[in-house]
N, C-alpha and C. Protein backbone atom coordinates (compact mmCIF):
# COMPACT_ATOMS: atom_id res chain seq x y z
N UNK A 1 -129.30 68.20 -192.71
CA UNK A 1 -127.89 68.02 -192.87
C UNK A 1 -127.38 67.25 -191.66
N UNK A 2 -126.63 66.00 -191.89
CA UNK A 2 -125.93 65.09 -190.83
C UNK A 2 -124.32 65.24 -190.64
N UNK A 3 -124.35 65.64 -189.57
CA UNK A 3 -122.66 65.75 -189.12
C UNK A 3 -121.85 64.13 -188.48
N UNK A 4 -122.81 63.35 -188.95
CA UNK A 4 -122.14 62.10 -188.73
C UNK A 4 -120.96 61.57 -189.45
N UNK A 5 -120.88 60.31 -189.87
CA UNK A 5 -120.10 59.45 -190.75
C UNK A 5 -119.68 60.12 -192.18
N UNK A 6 -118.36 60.19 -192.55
CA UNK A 6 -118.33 60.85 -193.80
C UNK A 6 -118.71 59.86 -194.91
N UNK A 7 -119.14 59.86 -196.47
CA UNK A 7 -119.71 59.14 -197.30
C UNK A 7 -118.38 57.88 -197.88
N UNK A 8 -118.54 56.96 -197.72
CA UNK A 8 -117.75 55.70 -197.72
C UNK A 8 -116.72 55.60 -198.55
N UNK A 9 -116.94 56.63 -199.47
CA UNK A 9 -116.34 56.53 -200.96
C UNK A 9 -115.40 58.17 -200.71
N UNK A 10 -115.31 58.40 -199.89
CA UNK A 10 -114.16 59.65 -199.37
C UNK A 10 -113.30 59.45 -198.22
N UNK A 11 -111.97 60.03 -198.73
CA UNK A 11 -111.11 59.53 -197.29
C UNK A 11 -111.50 60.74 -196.08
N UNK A 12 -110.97 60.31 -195.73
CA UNK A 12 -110.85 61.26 -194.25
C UNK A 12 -110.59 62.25 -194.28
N UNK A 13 -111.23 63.54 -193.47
CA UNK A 13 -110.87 64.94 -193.62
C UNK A 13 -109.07 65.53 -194.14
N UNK A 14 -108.28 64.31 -192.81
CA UNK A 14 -106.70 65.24 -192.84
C UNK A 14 -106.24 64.28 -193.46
N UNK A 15 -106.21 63.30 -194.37
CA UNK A 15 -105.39 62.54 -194.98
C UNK A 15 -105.35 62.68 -196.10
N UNK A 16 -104.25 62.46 -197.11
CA UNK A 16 -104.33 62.78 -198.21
C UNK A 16 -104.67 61.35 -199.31
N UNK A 17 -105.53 62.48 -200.40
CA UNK A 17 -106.28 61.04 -201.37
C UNK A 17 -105.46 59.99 -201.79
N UNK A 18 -105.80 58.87 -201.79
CA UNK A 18 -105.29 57.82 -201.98
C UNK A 18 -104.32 57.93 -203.66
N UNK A 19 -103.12 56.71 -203.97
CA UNK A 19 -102.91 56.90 -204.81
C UNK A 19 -101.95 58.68 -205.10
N UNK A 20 -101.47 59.14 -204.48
CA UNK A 20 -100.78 60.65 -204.51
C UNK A 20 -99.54 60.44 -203.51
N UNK A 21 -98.34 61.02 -203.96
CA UNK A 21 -97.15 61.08 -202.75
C UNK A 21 -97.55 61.92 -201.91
N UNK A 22 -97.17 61.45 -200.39
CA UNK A 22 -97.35 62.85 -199.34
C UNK A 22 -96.78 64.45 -199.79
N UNK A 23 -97.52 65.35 -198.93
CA UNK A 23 -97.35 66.62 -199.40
C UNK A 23 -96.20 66.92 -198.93
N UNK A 24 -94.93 66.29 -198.54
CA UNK A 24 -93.36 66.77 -198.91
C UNK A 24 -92.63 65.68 -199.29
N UNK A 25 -93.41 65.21 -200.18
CA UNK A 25 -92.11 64.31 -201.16
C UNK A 25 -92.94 64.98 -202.95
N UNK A 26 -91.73 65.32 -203.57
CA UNK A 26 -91.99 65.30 -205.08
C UNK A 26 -93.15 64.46 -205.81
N UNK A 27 -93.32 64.84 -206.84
CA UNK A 27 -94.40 63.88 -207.70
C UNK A 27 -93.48 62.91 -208.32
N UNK A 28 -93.95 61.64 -208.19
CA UNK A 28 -93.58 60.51 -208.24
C UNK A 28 -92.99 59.55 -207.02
N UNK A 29 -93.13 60.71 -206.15
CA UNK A 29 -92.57 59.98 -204.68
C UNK A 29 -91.02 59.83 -204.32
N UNK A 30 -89.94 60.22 -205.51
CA UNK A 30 -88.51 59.93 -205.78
C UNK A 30 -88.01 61.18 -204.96
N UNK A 31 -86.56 61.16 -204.35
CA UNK A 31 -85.83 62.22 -203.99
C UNK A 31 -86.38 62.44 -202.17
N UNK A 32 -86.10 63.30 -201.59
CA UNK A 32 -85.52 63.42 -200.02
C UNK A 32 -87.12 64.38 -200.12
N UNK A 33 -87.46 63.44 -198.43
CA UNK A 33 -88.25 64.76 -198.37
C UNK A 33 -87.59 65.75 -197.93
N UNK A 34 -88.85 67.23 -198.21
CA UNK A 34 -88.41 68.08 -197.53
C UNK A 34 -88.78 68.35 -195.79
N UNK A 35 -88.53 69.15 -195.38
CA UNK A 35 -88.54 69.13 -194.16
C UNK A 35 -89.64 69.28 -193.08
N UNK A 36 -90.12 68.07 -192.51
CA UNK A 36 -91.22 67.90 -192.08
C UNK A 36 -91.04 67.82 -190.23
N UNK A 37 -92.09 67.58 -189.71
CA UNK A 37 -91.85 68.22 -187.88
C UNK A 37 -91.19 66.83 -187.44
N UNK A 38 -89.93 67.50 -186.43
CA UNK A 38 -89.25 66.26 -185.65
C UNK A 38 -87.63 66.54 -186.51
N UNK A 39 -88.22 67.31 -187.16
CA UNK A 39 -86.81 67.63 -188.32
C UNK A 39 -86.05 69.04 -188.10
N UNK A 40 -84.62 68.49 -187.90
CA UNK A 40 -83.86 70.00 -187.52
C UNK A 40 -83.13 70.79 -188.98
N UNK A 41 -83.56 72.09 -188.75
CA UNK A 41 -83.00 72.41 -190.28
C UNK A 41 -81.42 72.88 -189.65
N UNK A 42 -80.56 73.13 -190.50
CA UNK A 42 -78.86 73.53 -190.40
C UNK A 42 -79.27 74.70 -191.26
N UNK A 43 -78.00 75.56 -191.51
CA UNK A 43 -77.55 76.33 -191.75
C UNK A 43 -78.01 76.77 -193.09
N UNK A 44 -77.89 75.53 -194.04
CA UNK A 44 -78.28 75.59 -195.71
C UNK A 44 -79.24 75.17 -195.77
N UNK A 45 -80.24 74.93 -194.62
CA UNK A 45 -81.98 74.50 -194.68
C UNK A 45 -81.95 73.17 -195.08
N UNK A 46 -80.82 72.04 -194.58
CA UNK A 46 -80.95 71.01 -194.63
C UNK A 46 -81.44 70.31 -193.11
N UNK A 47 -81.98 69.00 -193.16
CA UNK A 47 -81.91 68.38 -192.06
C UNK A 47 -81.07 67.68 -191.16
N UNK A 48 -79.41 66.98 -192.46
CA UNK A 48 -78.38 66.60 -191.80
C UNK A 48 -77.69 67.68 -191.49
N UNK A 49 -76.81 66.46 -190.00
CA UNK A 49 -75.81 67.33 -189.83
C UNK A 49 -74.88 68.18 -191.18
N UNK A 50 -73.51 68.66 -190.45
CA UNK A 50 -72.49 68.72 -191.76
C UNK A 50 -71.73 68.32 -191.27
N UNK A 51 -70.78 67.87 -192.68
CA UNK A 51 -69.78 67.15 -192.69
C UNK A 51 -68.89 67.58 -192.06
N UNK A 52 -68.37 66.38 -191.33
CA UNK A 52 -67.09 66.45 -189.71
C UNK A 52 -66.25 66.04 -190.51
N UNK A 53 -65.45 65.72 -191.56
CA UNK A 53 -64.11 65.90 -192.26
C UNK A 53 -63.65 64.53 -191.38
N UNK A 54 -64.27 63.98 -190.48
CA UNK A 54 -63.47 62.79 -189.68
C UNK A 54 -62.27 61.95 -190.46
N UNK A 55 -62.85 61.69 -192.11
CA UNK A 55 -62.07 60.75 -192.36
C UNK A 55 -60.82 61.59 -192.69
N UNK A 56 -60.58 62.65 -193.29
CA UNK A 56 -59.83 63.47 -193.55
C UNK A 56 -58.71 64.02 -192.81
N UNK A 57 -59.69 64.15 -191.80
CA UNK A 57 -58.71 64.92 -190.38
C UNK A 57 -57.59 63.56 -190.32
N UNK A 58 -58.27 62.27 -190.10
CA UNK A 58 -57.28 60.67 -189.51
C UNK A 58 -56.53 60.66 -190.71
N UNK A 59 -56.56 60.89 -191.67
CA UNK A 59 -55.73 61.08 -192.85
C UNK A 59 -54.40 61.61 -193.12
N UNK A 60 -54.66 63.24 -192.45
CA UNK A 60 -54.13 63.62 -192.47
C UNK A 60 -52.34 63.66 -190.96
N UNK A 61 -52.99 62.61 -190.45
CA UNK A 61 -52.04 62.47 -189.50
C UNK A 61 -50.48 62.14 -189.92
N UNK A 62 -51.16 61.73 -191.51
CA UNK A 62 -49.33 60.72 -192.17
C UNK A 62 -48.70 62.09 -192.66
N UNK A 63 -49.43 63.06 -192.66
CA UNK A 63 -49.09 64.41 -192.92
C UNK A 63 -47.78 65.66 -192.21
N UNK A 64 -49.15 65.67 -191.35
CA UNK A 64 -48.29 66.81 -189.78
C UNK A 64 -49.31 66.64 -188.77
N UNK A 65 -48.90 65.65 -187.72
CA UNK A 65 -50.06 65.29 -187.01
C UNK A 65 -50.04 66.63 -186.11
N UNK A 66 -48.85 67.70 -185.52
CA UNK A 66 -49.37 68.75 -184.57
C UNK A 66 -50.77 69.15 -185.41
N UNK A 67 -51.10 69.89 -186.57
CA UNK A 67 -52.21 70.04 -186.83
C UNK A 67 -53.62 69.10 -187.09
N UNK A 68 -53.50 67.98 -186.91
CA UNK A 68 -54.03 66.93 -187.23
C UNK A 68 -54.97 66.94 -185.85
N UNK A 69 -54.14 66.36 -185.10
CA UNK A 69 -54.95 66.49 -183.72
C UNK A 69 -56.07 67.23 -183.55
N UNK A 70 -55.99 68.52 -183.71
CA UNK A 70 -57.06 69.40 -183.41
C UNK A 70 -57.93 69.56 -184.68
N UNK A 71 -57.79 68.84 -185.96
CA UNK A 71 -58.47 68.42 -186.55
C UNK A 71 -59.83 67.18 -186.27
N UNK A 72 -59.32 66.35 -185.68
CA UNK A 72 -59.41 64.97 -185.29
C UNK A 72 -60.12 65.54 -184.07
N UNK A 73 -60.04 66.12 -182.90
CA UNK A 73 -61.11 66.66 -181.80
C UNK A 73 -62.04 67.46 -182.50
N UNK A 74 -61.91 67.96 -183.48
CA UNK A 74 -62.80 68.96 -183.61
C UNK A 74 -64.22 68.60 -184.49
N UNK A 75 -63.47 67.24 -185.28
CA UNK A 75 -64.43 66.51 -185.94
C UNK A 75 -65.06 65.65 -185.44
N UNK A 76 -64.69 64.83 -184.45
CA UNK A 76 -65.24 63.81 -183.38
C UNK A 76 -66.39 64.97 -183.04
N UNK A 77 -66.55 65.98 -182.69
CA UNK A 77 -67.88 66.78 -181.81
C UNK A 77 -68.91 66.98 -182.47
N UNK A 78 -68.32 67.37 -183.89
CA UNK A 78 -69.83 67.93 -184.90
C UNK A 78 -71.24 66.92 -184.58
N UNK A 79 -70.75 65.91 -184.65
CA UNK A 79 -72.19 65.38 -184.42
C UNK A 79 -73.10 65.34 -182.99
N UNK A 80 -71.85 65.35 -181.90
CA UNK A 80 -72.06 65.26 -180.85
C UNK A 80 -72.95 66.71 -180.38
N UNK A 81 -72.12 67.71 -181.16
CA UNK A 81 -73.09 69.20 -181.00
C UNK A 81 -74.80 69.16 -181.47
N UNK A 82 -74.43 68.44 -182.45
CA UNK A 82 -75.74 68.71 -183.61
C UNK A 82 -77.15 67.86 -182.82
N UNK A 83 -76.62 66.20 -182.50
CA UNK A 83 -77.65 65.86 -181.68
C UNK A 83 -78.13 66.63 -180.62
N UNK A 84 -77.17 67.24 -180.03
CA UNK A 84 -77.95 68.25 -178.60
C UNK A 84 -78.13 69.31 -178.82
N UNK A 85 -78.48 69.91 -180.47
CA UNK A 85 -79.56 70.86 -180.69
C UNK A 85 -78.38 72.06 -180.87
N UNK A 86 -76.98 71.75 -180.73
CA UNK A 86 -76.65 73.10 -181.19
C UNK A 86 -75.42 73.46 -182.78
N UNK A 87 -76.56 73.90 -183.60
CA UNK A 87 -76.37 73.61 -184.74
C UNK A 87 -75.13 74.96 -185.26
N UNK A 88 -75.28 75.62 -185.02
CA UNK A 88 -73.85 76.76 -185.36
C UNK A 88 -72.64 76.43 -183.93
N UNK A 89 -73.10 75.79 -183.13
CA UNK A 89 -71.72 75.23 -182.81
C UNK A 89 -71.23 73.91 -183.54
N UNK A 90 -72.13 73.12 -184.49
CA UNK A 90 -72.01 71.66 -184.93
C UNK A 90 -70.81 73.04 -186.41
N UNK A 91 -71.40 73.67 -186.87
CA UNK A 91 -70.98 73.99 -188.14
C UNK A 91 -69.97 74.75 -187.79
N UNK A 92 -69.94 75.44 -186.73
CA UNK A 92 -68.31 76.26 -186.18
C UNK A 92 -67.56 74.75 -186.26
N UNK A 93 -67.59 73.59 -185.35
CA UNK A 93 -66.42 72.79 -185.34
C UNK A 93 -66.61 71.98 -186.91
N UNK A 94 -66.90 72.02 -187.44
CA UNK A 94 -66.81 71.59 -188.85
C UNK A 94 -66.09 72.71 -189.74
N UNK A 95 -66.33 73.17 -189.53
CA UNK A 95 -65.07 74.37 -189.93
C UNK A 95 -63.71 74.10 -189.44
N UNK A 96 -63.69 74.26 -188.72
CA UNK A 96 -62.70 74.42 -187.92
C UNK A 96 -61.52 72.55 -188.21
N UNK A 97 -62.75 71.62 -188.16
CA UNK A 97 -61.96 70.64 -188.31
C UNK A 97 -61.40 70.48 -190.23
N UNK A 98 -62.46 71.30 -191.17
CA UNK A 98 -61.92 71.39 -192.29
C UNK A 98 -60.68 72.05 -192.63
N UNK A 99 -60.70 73.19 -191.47
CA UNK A 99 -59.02 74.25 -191.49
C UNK A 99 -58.28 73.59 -191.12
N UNK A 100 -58.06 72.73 -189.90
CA UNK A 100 -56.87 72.09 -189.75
C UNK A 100 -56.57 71.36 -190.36
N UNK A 101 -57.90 70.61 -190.98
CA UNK A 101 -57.29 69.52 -191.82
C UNK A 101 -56.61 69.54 -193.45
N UNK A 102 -57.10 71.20 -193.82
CA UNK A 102 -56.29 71.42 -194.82
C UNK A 102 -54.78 71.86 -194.76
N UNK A 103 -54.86 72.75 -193.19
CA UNK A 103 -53.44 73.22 -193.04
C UNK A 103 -52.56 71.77 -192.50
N UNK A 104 -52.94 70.89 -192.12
CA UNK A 104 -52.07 69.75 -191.61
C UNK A 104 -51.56 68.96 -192.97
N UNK A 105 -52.53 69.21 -194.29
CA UNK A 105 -52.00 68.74 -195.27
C UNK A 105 -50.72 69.38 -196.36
N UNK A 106 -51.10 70.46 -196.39
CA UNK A 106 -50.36 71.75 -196.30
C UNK A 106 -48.49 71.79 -195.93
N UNK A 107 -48.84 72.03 -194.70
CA UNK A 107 -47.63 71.80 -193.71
C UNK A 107 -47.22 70.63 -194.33
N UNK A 108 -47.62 69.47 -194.14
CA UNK A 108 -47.10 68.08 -194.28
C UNK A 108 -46.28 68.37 -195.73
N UNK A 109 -46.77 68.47 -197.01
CA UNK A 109 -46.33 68.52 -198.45
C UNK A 109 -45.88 69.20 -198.14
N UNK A 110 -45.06 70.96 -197.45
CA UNK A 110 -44.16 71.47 -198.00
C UNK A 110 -43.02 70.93 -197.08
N UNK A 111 -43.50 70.16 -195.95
CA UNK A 111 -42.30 69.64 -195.39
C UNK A 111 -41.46 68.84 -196.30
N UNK A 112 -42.29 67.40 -196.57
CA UNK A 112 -41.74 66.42 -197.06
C UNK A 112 -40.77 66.94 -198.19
N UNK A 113 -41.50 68.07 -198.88
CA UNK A 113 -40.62 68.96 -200.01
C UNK A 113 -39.63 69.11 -199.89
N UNK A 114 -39.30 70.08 -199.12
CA UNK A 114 -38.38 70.41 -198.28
C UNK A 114 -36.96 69.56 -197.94
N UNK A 115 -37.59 68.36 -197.07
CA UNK A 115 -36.82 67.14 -196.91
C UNK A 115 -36.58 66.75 -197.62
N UNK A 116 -37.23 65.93 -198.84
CA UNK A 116 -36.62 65.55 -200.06
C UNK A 116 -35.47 66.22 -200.60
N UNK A 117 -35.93 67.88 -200.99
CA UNK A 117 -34.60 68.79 -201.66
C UNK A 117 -33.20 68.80 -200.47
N UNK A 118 -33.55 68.60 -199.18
CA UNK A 118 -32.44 68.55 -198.36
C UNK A 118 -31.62 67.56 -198.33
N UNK A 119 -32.54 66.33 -198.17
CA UNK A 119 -31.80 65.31 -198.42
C UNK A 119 -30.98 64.81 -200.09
N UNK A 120 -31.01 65.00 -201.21
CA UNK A 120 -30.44 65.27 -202.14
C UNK A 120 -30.01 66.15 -202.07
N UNK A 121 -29.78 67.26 -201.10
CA UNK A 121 -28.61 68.35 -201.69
C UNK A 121 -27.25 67.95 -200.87
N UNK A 122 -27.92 66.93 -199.59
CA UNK A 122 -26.81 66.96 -198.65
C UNK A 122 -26.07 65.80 -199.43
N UNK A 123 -26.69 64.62 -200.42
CA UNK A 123 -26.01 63.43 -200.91
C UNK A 123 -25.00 64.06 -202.07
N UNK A 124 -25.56 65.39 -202.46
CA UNK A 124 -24.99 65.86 -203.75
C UNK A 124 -23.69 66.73 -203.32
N UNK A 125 -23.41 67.03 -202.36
CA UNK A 125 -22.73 67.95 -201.18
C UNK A 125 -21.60 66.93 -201.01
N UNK A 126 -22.16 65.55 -200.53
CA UNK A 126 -20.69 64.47 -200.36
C UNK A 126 -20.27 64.00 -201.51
N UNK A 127 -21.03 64.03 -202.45
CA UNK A 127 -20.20 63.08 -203.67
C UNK A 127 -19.73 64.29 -204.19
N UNK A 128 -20.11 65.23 -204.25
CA UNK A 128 -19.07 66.55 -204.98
C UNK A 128 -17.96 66.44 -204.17
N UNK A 129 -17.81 66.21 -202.80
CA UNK A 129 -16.59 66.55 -201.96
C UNK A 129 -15.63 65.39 -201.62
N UNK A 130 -15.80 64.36 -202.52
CA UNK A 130 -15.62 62.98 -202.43
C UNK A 130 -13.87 63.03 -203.23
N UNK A 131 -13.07 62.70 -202.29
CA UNK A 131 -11.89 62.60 -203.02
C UNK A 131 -12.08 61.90 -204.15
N UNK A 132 -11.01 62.15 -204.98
CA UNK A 132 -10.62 61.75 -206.33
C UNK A 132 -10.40 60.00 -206.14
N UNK A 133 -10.20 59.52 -207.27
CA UNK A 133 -9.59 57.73 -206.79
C UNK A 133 -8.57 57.79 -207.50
N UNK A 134 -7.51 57.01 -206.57
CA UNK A 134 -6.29 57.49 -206.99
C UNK A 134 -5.73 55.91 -207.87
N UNK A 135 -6.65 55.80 -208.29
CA UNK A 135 -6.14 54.45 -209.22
C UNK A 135 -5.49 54.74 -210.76
């Protein structure tokens, strides 16, 4: 028995047979791999970050920017956390930038509400109180 050269017509001990997708991609080779070394898992056993709401948060500035702001810091970091490995602080400020950015939308619509019904009650207020024409 020879522990030399393997027989010409076989691949290599650790590689996989020719013709086959690697052992974390699906059959047919289609769809994401799964999670292989060099790869950080999150929270839901994914490898990306999560979503920083960034565009949402800047959105919401035409809204109620006091809440906006701390939308808008809080989403700028998620990624900044996540590259330096700290992944439940990446998903705490992703939270956090999704809350403000719903309450800044929030706030904003019942303001504008608000204003609207004020401003028609105050136009409806002068023309009710609008002298008569004395023609």
């Amino acid at each position: 028995m020879s522990y030399g050269q393997p027989p010409p017509n076989q691949p290599p001990p650790n590689q996989p047979p020719p013709n086959q997708p690697p052992p974390n991609q699906p059959p047919g080779g289609y769809g994401p791999p799964s999670a292989g070394p060099g790869s950080f898992p999150n929270a839901a056993g994914g490898t990306e970050p999560p979503n920083d709401f960034l565009v949402p948060a800047i959105l919401s500035m035409f809204c109620c920017f006091p809440f906006a702001i701390p939308a808008i810091l809080s989403a700028a970091k998620v990624n900044a956390l996540w590259n330096l490995g700290d992944y439940a602080g990446a998903q705490d400020r992703a939270a956090k930038a999704k809350r403000f950015t719903i309450i800044a939308v929030i706030v904003g619509v019942i303001w504008y509400l608000l204003s609207t019904v004020g401003y028609f009650g105050i136009i409806a207020s002068i023309v009710s109180n609008a002298p008569a024409s004395a023609y």
